[in-house]
Protein backbone atom coordinates (compact mmCIF):
# COMPACT_ATOMS: atom_id res chain seq x y z
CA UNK A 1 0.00 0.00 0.00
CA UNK A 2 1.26 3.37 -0.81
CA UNK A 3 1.04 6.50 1.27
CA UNK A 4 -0.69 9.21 -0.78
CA UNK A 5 -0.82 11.83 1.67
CA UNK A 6 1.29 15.10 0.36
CA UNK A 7 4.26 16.33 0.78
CA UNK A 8 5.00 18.22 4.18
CA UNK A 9 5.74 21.65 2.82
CA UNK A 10 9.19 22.71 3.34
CA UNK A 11 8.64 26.53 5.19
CA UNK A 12 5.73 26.21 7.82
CA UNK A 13 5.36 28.83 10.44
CA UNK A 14 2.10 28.09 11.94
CA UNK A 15 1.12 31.70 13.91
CA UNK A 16 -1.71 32.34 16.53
CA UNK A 17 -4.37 34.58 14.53
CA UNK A 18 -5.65 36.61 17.06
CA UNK A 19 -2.23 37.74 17.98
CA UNK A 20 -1.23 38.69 14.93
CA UNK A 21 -3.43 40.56 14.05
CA UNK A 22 -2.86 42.90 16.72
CA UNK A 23 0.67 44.06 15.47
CA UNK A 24 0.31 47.02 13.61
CA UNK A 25 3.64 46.75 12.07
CA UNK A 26 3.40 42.71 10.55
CA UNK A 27 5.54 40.32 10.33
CA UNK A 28 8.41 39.65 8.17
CA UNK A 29 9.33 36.25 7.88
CA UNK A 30 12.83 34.63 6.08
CA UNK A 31 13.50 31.34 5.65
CA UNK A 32 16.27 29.77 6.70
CA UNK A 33 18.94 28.13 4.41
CA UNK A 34 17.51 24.41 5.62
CA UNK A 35 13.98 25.36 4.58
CA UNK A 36 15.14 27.33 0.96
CA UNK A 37 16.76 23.72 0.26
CA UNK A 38 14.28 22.54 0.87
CA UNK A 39 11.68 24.50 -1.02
CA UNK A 40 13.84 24.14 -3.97
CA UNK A 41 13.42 20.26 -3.72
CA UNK A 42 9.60 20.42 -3.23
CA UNK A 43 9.44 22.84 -6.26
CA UNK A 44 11.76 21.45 -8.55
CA UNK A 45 14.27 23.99 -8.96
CA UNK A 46 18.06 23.77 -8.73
CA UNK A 47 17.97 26.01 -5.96
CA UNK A 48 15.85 29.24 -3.90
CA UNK A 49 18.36 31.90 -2.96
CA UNK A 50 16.33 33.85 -0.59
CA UNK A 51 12.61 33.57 0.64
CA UNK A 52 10.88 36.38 2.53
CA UNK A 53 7.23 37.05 3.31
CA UNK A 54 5.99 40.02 4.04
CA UNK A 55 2.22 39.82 5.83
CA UNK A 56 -0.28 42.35 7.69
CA UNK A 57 -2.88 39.99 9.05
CA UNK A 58 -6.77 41.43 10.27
CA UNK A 59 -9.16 39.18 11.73
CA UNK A 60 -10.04 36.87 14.29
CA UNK A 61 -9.72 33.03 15.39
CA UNK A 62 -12.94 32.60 13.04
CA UNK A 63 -11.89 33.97 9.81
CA UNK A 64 -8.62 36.34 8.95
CA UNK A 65 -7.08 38.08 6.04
CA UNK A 66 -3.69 38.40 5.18
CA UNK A 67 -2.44 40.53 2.70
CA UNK A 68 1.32 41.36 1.82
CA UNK A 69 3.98 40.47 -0.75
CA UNK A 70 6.46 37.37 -1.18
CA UNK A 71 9.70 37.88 -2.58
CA UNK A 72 12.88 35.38 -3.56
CA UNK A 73 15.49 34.75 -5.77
CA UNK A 74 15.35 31.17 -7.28
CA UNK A 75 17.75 29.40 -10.06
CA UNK A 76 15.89 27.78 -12.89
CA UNK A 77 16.40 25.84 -15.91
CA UNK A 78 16.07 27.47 -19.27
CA UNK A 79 13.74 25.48 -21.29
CA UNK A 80 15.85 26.79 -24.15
CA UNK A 81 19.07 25.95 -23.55
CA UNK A 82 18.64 23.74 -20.49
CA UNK A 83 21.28 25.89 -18.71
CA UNK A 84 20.09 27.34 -15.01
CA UNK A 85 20.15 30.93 -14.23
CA UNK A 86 18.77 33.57 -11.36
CA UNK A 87 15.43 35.20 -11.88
CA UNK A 88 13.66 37.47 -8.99
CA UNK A 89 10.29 36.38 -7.93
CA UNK A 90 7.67 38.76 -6.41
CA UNK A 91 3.96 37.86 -5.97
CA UNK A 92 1.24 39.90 -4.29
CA UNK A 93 -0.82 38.18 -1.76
CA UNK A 94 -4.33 38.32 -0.54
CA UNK A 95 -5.68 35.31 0.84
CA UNK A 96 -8.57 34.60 3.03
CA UNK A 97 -8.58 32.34 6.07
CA UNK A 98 -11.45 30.63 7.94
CA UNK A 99 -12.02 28.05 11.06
CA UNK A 100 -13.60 24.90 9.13
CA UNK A 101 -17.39 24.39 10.44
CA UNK A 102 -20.62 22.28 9.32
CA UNK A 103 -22.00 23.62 6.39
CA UNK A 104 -25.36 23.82 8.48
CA UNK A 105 -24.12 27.03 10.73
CA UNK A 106 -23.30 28.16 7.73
CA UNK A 107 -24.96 31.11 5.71
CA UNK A 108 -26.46 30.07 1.59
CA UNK A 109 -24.56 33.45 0.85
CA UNK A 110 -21.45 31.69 2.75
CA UNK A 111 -21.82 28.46 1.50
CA UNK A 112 -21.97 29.83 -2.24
CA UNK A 113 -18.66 31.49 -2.01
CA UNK A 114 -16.47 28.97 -0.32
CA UNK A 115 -17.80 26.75 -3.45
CA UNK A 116 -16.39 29.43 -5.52
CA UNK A 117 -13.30 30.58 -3.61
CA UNK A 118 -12.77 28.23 -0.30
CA UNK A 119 -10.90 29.85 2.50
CA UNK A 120 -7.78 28.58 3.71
CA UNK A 121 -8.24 26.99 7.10
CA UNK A 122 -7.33 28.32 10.61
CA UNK A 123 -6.30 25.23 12.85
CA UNK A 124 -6.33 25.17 16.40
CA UNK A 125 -6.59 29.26 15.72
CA UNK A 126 -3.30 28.93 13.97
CA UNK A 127 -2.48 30.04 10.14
CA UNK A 128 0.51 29.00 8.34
CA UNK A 129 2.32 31.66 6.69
CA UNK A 130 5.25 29.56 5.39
CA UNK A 131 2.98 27.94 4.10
CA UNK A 132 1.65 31.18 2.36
CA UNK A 133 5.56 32.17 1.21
CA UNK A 134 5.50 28.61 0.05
CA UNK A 135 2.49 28.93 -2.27
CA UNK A 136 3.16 32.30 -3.38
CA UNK A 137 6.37 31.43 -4.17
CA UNK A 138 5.46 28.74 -6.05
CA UNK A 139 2.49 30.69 -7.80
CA UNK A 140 5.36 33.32 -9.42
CA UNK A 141 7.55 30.49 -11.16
CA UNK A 142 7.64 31.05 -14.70
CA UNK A 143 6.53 27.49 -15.85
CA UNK A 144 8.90 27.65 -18.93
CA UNK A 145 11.39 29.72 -17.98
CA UNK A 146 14.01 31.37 -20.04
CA UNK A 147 17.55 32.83 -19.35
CA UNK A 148 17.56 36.61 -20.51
CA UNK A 149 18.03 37.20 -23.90
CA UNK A 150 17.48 33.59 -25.04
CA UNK A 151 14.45 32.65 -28.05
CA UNK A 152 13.21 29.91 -29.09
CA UNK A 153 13.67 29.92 -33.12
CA UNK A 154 11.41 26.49 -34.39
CA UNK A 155 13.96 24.94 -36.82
CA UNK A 156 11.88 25.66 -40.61
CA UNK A 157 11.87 23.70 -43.53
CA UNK A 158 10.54 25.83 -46.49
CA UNK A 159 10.17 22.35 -48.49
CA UNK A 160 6.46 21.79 -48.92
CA UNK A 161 7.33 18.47 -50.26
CA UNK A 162 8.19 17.57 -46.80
CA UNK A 163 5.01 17.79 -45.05
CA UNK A 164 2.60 14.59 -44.56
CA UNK A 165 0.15 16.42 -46.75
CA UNK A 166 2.31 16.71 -49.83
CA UNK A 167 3.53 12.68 -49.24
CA UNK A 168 -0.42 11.77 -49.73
CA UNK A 169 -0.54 14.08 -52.63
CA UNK A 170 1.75 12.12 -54.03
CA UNK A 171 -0.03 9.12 -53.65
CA UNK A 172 -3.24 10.14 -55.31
CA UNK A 173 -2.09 13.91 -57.09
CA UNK A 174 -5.89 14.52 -58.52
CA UNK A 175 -7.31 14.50 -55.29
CA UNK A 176 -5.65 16.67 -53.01
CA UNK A 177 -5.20 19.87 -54.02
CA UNK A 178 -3.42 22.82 -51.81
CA UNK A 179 -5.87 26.65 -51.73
CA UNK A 180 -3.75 29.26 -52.77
């Protein structure tokens, strides 16, 4: 039997709601060199240079918001030329938390949007917010990335003769014809 539970993520920083959001100034959190290796591993990259998470959270043990930005410098591998290189990632976040409940407490109103946009859950009045830097992180990959100044050129063969098309011409010539 095989385990299919997922992956642990490799940044979690589980914080108490309530008390943050009482700071007025946020939180800045960095990970630490263990946890970048590790989030290059779970994201298959050749490496994350720097991770920080930047977060104002407003709300309550029920149901929170935090907003901020996520920031890092990752290696990846050109899709071109297979060779890695440094690239800056910044994403924006907004995300909504909520303490799980039955669906019967719950409002139609409520119960219509978490089918559209589920919350995030709050645990134990807990969030994660390496978790969040994870995600975010992960959301700002380019997912074919390419070193500056590198194209792809598709190698071109002006011979129409080539082409499947014009071998089944050739097999019956009266009844394909190409529009001009």
């Amino acid at each position: 039997m095989t385990d299919s539970s997922p992956a642990p993520l490799p940044v979690t920083r589980p914080v108490d709601v309530e008390r943050m959001a009482l700071r007025e100034d946020g939180v800045r959190l960095e990970a630490t060199e263990e946890e970048r290796r590790l989030a290059a591993e779970f994201l298959k990259i050749p490496a994350v240079h720097s991770l920080v998470g930047e977060f104002d959270v407003t709300g309550n043990r029920r149901r929170a918001k935090v907003t901020g930005r996520v920031s890092g410098r990752v290696s990846q591998t050109c899709v071109v030329t297979l060779e890695p290189f440094e690239t800056d990632v910044v994403e924006d976040v907004e995300v909504t938390f909520a303490e799980a409940r039955d669906e019967a407490s719950l409002s139609h109103e409520e119960i219509e949007r978490r089918k559209i946009d589920p919350p995030d859950e709050i645990v134990d009045g807990k969030i994660d917010l390496g978790a969040v830097m994870t995600e975010f992180l992960a959301l700002g990959l380019d997912p074919y990335p390419r070193k500056p100044g590198v194209d792809f050129e598709p190698i071109t063969d002006d011979k129409a003769e080539d082409s499947p098309f014009a071998a089944l011409g050739k097999l019956n010539p009266g009844k394909l014809k190409r529009d001009s």
